[in-house]
PDB file of N, CA and C in Angstrom:
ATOM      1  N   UNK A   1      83.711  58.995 -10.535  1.00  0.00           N
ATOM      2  CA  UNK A   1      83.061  58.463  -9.352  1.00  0.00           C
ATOM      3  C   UNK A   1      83.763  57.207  -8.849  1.00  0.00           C
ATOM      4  N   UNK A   2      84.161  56.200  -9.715  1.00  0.00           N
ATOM      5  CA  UNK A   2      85.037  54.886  -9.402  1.00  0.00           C
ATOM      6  C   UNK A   2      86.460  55.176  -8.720  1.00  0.00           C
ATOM      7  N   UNK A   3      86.782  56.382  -9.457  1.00  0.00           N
ATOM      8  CA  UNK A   3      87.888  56.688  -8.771  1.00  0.00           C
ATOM      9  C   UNK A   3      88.037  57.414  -7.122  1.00  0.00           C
ATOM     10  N   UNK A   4      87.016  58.095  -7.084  1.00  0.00           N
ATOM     11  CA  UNK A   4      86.597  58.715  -5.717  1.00  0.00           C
ATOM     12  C   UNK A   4      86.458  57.546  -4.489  1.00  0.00           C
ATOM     13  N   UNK A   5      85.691  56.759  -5.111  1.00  0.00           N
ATOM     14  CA  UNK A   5      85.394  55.706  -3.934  1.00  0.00           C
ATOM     15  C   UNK A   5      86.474  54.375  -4.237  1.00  0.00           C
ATOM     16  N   UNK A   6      87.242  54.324  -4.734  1.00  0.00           N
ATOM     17  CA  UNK A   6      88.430  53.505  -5.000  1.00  0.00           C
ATOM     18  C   UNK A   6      89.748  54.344  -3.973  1.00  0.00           C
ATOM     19  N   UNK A   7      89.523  56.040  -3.928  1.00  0.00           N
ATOM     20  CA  UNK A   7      90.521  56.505  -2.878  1.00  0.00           C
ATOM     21  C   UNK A   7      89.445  56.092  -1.450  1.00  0.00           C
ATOM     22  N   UNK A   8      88.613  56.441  -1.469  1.00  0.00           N
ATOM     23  CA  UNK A   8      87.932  55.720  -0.088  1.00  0.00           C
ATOM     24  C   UNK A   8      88.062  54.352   0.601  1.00  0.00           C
ATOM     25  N   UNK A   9      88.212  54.073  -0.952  1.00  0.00           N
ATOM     26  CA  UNK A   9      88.288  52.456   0.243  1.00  0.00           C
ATOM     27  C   UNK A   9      89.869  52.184   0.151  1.00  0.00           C
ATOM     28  N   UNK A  10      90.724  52.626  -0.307  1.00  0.00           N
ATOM     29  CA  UNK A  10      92.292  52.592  -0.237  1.00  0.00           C
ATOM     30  C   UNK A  10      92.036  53.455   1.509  1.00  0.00           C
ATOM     31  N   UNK A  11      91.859  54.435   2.020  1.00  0.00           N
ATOM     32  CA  UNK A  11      92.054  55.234   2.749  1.00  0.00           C
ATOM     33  C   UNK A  11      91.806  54.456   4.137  1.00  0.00           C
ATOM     34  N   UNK A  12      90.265  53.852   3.582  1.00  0.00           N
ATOM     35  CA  UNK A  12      89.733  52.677   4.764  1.00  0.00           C
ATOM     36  C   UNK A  12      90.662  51.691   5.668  1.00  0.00           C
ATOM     37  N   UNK A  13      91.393  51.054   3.813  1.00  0.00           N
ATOM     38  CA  UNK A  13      91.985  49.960   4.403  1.00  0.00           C
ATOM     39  C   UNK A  13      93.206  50.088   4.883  1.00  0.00           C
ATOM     40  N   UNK A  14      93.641  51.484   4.605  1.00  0.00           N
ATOM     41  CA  UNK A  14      95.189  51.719   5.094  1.00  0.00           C
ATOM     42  C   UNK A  14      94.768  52.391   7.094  1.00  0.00           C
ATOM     43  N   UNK A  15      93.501  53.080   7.400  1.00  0.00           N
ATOM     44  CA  UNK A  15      93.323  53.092   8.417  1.00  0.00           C
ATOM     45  C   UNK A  15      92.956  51.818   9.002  1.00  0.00           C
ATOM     46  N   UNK A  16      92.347  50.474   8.569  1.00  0.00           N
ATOM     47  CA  UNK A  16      92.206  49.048   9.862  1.00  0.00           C
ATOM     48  C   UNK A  16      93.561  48.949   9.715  1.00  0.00           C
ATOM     49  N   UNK A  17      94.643  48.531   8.740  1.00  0.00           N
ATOM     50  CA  UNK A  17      95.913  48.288   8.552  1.00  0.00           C
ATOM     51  C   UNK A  17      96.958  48.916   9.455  1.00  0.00           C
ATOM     52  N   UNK A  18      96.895  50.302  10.016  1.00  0.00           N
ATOM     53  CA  UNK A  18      97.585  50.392  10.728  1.00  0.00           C
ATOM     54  C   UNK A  18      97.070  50.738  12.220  1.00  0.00           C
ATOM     55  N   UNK A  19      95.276  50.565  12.106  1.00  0.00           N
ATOM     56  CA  UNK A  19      94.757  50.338  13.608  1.00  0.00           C
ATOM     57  C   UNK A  19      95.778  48.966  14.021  1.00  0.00           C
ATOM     58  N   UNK A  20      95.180  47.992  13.206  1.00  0.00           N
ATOM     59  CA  UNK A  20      95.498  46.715  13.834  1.00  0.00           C
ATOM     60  C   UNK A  20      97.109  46.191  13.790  1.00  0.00           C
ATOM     61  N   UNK A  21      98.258  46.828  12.845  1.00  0.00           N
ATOM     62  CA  UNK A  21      99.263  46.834  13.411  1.00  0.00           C
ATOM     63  C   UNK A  21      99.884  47.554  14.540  1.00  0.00           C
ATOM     64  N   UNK A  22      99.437  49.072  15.080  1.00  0.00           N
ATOM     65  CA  UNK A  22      99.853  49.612  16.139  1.00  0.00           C
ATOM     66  C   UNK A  22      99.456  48.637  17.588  1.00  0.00           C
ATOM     67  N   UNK A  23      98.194  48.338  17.292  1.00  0.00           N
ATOM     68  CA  UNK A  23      97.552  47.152  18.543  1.00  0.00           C
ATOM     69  C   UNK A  23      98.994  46.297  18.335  1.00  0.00           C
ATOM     70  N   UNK A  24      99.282  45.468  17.749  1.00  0.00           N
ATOM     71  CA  UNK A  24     100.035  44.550  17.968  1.00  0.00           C
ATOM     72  C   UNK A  24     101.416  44.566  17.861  1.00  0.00           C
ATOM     73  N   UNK A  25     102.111  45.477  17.284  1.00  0.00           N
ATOM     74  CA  UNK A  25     103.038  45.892  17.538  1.00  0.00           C
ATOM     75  C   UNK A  25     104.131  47.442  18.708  1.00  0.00           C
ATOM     76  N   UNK A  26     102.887  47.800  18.749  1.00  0.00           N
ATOM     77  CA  UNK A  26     103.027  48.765  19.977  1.00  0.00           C
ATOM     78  C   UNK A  26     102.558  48.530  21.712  1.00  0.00           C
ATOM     79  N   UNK A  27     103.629  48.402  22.358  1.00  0.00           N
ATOM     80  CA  UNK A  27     102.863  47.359  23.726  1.00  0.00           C
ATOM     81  C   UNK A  27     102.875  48.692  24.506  1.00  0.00           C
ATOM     82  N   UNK A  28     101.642  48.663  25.604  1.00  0.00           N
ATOM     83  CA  UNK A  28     101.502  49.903  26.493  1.00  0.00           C
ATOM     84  C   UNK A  28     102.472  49.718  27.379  1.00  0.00           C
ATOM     85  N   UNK A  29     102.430  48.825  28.045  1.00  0.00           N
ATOM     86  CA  UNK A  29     104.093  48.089  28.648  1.00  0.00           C
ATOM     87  C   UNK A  29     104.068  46.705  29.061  1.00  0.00           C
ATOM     88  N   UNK A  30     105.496  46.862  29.714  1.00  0.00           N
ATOM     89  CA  UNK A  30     105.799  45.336  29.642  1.00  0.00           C
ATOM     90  C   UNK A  30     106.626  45.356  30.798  1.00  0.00           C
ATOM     91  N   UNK A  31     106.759  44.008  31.643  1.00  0.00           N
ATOM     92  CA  UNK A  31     107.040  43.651  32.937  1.00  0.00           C
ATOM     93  C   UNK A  31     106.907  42.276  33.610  1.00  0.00           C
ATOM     94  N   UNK A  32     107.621  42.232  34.316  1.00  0.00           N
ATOM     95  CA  UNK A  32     107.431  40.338  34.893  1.00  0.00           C
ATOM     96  C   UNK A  32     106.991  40.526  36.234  1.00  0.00           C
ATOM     97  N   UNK A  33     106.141  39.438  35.852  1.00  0.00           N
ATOM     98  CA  UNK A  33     105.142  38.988  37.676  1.00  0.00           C
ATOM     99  C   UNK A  33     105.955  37.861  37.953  1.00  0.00           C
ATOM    100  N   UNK A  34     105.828  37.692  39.613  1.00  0.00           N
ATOM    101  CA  UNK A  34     106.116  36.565  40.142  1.00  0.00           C
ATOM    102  C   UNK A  34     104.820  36.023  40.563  1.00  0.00           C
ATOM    103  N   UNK A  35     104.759  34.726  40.772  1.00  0.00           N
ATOM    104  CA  UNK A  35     103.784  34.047  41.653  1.00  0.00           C
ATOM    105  C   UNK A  35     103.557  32.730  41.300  1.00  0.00           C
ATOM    106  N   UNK A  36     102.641  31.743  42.437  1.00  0.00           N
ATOM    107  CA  UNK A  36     102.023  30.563  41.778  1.00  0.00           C
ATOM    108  C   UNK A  36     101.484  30.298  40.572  1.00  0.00           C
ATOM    109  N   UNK A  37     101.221  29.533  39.789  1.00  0.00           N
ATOM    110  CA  UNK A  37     101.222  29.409  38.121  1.00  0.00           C
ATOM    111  C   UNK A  37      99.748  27.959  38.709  1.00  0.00           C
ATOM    112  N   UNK A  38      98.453  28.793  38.793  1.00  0.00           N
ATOM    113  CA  UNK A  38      97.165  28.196  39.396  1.00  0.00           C
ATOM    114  C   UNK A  38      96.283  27.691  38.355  1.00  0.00           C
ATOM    115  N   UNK A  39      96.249  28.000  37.460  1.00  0.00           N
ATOM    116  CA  UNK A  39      95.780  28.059  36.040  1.00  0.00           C
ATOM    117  C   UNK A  39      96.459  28.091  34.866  1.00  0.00           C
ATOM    118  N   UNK A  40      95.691  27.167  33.361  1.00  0.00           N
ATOM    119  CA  UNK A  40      95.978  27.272  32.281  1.00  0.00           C
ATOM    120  C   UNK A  40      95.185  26.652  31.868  1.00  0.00           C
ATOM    121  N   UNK A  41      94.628  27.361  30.713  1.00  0.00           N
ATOM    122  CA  UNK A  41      93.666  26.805  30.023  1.00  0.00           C
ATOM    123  C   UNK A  41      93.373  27.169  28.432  1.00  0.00           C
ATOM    124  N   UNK A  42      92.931  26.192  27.318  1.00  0.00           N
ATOM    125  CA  UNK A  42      92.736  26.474  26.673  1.00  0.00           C
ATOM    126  C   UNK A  42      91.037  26.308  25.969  1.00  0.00           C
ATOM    127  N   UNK A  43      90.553  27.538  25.987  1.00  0.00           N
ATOM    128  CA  UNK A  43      89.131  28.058  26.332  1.00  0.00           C
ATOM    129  C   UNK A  43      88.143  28.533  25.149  1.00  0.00           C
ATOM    130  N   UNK A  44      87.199  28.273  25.198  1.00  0.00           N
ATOM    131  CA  UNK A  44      86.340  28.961  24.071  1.00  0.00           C
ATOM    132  C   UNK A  44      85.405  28.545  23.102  1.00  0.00           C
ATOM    133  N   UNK A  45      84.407  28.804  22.317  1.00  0.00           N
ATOM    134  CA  UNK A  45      83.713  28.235  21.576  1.00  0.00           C
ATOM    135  C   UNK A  45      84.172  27.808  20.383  1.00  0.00           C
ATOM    136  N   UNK A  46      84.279  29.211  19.624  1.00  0.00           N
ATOM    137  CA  UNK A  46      84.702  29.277  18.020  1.00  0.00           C
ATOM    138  C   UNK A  46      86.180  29.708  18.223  1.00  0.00           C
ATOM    139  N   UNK A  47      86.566  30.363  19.040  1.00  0.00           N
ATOM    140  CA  UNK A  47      88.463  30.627  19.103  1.00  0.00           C
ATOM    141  C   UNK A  47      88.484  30.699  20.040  1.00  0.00           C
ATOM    142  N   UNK A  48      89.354  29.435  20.198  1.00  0.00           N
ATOM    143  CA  UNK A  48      89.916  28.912  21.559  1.00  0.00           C
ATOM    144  C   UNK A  48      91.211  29.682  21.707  1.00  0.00           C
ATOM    145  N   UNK A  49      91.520  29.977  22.783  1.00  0.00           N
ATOM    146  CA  UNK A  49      92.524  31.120  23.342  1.00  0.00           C
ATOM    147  C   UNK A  49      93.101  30.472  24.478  1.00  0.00           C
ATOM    148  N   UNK A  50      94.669  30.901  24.793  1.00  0.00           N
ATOM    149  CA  UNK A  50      94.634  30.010  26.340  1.00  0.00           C
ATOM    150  C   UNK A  50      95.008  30.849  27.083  1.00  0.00           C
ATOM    151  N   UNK A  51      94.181  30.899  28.010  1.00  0.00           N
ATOM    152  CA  UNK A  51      94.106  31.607  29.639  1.00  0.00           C
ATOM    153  C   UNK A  51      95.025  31.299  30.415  1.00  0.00           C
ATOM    154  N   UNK A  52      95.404  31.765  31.339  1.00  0.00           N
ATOM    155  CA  UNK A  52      96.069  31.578  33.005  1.00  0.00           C
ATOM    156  C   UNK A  52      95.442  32.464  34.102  1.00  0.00           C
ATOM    157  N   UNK A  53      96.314  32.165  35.029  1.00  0.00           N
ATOM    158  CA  UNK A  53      96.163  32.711  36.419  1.00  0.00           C
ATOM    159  C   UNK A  53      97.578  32.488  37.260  1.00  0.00           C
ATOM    160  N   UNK A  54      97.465  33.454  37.458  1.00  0.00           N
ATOM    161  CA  UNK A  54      99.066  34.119  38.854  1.00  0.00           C
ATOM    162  C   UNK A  54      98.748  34.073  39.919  1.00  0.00           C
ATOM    163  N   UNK A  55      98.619  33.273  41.254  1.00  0.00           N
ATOM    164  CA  UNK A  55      98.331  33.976  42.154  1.00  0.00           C
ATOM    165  C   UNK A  55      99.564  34.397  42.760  1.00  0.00           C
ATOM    166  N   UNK A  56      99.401  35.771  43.438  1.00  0.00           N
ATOM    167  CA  UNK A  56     100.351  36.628  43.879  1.00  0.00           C
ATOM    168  C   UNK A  56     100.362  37.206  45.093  1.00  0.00           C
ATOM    169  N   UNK A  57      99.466  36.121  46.156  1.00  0.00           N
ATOM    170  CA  UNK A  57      99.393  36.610  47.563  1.00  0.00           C
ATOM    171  C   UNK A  57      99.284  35.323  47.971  1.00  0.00           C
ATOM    172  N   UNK A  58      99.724  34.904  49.527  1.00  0.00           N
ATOM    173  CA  UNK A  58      99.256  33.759  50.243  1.00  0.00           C
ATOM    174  C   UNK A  58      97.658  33.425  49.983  1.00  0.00           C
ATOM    175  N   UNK A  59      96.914  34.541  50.023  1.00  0.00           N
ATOM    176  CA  UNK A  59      95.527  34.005  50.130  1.00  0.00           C
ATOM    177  C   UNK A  59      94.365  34.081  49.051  1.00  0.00           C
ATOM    178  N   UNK A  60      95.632  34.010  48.101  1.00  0.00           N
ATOM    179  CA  UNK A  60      95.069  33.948  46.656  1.00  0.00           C
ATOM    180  C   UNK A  60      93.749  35.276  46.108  1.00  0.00           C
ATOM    181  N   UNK A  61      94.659  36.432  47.035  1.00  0.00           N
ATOM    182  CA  UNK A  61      93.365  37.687  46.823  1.00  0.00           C
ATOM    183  C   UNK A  61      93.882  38.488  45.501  1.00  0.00           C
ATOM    184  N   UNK A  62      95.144  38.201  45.579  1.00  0.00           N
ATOM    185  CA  UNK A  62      95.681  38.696  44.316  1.00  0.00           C
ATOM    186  C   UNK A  62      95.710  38.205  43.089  1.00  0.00           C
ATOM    187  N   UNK A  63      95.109  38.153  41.703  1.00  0.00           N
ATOM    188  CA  UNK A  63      94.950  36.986  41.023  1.00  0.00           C
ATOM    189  C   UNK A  63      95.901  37.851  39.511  1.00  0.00           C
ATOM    190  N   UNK A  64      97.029  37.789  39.088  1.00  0.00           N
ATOM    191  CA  UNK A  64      97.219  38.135  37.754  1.00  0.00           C
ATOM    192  C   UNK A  64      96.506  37.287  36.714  1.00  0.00           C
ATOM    193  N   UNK A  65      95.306  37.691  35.697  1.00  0.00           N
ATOM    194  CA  UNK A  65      94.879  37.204  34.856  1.00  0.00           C
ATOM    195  C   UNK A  65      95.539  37.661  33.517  1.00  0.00           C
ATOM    196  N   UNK A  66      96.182  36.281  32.261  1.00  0.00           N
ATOM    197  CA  UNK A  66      96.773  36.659  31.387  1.00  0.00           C
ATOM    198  C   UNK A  66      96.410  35.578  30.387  1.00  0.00           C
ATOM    199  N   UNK A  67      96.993  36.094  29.340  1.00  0.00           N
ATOM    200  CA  UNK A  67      96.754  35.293  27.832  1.00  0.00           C
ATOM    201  C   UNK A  67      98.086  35.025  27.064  1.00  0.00           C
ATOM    202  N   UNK A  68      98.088  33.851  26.196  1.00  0.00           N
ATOM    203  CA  UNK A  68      99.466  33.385  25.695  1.00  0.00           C
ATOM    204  C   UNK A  68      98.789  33.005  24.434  1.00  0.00           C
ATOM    205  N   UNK A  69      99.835  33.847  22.876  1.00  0.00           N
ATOM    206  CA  UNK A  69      99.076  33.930  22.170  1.00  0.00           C
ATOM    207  C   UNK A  69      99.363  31.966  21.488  1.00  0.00           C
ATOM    208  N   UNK A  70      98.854  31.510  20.519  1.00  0.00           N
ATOM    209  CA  UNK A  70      99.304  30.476  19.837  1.00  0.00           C
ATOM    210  C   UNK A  70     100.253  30.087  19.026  1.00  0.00           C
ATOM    211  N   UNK A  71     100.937  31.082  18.844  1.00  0.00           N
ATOM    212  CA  UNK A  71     101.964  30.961  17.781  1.00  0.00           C
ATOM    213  C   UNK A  71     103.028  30.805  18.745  1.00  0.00           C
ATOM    214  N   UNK A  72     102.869  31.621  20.440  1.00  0.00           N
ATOM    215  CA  UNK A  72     104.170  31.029  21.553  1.00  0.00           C
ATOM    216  C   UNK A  72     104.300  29.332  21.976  1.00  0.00           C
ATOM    217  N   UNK A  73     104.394  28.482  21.151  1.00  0.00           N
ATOM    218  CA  UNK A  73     104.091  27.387  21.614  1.00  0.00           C
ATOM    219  C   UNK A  73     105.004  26.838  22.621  1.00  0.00           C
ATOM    220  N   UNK A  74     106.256  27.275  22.874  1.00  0.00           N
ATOM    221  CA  UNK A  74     107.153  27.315  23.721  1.00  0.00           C
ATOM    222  C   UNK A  74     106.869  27.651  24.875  1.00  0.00           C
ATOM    223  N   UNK A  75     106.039  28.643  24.826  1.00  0.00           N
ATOM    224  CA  UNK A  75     105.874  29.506  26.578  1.00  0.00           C
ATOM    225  C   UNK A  75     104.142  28.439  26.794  1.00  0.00           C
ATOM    226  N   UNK A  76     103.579  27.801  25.813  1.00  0.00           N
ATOM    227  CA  UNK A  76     102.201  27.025  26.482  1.00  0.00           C
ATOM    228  C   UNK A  76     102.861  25.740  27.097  1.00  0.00           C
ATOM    229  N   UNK A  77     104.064  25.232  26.246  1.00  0.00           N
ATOM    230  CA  UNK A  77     104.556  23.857  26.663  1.00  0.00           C
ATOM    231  C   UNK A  77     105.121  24.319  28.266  1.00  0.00           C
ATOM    232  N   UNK A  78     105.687  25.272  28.230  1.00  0.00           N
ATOM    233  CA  UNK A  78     106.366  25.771  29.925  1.00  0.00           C
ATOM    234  C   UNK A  78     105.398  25.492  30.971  1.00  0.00           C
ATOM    235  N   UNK A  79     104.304  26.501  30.581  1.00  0.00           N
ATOM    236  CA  UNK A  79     103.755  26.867  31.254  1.00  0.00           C
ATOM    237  C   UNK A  79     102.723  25.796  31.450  1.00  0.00           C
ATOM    238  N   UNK A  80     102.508  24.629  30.986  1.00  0.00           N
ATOM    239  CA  UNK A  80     101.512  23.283  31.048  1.00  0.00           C
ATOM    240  C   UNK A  80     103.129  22.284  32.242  1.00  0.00           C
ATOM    241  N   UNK A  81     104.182  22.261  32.217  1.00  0.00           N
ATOM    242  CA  UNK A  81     105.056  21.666  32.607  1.00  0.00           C
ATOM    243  C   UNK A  81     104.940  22.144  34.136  1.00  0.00           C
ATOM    244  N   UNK A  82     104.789  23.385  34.569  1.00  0.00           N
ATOM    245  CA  UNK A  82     105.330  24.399  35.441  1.00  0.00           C
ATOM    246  C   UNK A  82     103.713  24.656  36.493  1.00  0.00           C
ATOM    247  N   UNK A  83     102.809  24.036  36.156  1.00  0.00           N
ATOM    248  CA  UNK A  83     101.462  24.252  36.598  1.00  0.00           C
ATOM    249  C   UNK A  83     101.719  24.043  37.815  1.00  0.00           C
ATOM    250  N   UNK A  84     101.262  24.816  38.894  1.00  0.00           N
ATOM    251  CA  UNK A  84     101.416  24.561  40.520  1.00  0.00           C
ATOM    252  C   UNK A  84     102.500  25.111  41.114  1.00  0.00           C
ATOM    253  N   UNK A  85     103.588  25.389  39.902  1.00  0.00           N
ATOM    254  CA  UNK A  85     104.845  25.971  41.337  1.00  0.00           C
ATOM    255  C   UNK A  85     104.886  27.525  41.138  1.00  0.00           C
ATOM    256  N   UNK A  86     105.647  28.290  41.083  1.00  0.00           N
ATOM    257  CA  UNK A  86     106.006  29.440  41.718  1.00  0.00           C
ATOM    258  C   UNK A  86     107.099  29.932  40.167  1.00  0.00           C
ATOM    259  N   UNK A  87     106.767  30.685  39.603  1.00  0.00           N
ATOM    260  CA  UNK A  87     107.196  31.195  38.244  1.00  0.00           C
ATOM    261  C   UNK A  87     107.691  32.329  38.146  1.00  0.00           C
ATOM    262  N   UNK A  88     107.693  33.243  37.405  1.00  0.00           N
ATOM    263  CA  UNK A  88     108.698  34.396  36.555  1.00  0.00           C
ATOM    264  C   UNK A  88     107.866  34.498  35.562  1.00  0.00           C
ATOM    265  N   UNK A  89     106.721  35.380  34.627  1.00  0.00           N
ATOM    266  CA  UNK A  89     106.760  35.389  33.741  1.00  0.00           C
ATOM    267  C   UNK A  89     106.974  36.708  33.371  1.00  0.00           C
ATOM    268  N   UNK A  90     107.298  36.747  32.217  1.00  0.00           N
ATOM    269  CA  UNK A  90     107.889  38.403  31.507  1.00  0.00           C
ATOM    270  C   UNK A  90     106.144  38.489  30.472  1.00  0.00           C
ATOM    271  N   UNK A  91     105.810  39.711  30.261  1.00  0.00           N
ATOM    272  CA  UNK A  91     105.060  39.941  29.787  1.00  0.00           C
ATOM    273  C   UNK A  91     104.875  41.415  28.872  1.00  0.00           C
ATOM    274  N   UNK A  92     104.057  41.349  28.204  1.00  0.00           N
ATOM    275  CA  UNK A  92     103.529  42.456  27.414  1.00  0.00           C
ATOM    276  C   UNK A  92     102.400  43.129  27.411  1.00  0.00           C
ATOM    277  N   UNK A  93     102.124  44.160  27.871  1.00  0.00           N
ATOM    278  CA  UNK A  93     100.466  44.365  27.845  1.00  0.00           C
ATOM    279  C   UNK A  93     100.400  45.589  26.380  1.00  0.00           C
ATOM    280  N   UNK A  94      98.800  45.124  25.796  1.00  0.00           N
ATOM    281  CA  UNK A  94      98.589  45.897  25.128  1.00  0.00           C
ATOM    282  C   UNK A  94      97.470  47.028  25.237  1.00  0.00           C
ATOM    283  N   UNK A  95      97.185  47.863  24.311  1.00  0.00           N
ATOM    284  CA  UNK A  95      96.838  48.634  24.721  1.00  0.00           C
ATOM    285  C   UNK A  95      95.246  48.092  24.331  1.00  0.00           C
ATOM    286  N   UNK A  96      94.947  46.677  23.462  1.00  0.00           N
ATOM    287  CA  UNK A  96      93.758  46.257  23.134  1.00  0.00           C
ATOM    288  C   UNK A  96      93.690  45.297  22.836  1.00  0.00           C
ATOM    289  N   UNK A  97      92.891  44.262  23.063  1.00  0.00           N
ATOM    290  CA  UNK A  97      92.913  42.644  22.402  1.00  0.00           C
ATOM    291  C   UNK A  97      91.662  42.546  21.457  1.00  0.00           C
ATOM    292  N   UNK A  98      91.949  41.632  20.941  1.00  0.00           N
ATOM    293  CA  UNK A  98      91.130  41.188  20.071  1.00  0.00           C
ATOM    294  C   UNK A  98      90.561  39.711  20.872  1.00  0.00           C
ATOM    295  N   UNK A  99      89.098  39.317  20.508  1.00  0.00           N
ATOM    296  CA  UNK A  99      89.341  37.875  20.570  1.00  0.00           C
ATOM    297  C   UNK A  99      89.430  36.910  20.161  1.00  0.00           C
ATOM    298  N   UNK A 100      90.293  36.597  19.090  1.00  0.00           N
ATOM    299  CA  UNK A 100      90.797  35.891  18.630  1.00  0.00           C
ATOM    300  C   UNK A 100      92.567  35.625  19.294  1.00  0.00           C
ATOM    301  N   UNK A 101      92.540  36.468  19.893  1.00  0.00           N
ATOM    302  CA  UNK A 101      94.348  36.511  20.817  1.00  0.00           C
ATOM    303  C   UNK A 101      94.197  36.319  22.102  1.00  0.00           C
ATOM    304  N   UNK A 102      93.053  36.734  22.772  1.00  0.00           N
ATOM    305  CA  UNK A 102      92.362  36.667  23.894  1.00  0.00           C
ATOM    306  C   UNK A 102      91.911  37.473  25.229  1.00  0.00           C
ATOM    307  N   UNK A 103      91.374  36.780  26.604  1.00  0.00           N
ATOM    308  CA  UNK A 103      90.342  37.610  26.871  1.00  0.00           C
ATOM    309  C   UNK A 103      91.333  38.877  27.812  1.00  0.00           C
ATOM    310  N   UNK A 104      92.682  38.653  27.730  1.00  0.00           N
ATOM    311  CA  UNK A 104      93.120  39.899  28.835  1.00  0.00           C
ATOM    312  C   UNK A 104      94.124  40.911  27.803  1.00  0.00           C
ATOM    313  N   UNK A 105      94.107  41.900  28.019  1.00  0.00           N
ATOM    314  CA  UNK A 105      95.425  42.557  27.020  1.00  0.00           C
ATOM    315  C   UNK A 105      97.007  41.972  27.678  1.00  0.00           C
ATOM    316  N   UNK A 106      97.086  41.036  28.676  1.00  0.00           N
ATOM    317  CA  UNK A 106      98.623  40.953  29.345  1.00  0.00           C
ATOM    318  C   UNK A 106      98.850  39.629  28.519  1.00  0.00           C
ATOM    319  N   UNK A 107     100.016  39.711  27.659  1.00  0.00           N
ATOM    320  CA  UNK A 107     100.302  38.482  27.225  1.00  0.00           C
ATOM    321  C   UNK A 107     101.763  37.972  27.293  1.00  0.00           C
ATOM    322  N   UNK A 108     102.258  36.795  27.363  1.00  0.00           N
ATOM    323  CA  UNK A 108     102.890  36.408  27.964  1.00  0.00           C
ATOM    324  C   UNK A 108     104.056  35.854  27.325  1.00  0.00           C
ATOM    325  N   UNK A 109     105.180  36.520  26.975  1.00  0.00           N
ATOM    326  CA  UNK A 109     106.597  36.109  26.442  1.00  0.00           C
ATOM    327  C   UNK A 109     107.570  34.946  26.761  1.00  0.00           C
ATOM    328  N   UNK A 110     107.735  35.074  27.993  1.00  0.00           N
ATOM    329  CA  UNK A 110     108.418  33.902  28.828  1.00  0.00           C
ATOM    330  C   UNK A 110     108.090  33.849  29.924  1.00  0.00           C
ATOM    331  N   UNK A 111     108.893  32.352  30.518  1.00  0.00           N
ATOM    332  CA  UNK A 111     108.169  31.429  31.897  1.00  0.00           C
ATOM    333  C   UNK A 111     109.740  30.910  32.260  1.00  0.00           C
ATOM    334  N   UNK A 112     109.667  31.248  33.349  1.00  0.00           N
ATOM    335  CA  UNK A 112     111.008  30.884  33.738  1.00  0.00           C
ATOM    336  C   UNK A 112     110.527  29.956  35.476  1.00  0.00           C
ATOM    337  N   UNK A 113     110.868  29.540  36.188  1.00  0.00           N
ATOM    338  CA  UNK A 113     110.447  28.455  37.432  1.00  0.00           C
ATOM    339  C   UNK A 113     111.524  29.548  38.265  1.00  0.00           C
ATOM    340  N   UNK A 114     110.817  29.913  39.493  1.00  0.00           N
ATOM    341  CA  UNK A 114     111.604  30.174  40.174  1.00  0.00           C
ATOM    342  C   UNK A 114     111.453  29.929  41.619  1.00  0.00           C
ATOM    343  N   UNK A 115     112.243  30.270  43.009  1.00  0.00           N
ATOM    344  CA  UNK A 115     112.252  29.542  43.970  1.00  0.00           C
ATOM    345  C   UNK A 115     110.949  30.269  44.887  1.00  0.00           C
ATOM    346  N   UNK A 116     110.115  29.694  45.257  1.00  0.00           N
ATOM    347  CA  UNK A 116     109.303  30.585  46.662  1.00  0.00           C
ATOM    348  C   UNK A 116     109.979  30.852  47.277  1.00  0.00           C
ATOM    349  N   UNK A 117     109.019  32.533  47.891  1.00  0.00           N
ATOM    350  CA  UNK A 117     109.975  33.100  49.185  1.00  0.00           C
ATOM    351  C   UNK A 117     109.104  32.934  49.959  1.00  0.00           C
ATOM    352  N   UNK A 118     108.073  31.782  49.776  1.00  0.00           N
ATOM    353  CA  UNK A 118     106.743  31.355  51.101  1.00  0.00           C
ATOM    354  C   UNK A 118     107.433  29.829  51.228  1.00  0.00           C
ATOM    355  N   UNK A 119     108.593  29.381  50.814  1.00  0.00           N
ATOM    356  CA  UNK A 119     108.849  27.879  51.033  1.00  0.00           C
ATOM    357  C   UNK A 119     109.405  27.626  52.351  1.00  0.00           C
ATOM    358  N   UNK A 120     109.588  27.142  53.082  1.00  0.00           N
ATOM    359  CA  UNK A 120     110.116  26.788  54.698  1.00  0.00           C
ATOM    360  C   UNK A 120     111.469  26.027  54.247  1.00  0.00           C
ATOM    361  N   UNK A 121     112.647  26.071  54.744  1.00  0.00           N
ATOM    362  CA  UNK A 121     113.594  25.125  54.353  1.00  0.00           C
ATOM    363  C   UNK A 121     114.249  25.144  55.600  1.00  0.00           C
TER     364      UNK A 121
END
């Protein structure tokens, strides 16, 4: 009987084990937005997560909502530097979040500054 339910719970833990590595290592896809960089935030009660916002139209109808996990501390320092102008970010979407990583599946690799094509010169 110990042995029966000793393969059960081996079986268990090898199914969360590779639920929760396919989530995070398998991305549904991936792609870069342009737009204003309107938002950043770092949000939450018990796990704080940090948020953004893209806007991606003059009249701010278009809103890309995304998440940057904590361990990118590179792309939060960018993206706290870069607040207000007009960006590049490359991204990853998954196929599920957790929240502890946060509230959108699009998360965010790199931040690059780039030029508006709404600037007047």
């Amino acid at each position: 009987m110990k042995r029966i339910l000793g393969i059960i719970a081996g079986i268990i833990a090898l199914g969360l084990v590779s639920y929760f590595a396919f989530i995070y290592y398998v991305p549904y896809s991936e792609g870069i937005r342009s737009g204003e960089l309107i938002k950043l935030s770092h949000k939450g009660i018990a796990l704080k997560t940090w948020e953004g916002e893209l806007s991606q139209g003059i009249s701010g109808a278009q809103i890309f909502s995304f998440s940057v996990l904590d361990s990118d501390a590179k792309v939060i320092e960018d993206l706290k530097g870069l607040q207000g102008r007009y960006v590049k970010l490359t991204y990853v979407e998954r196929y599920k979040t957790f929240s502890w990583w946060g509230e959108t599946r699009y998360f965010i690799t790199s931040v690059h500054p780039e030029t508006s094509p709404f600037k007047i010169q």
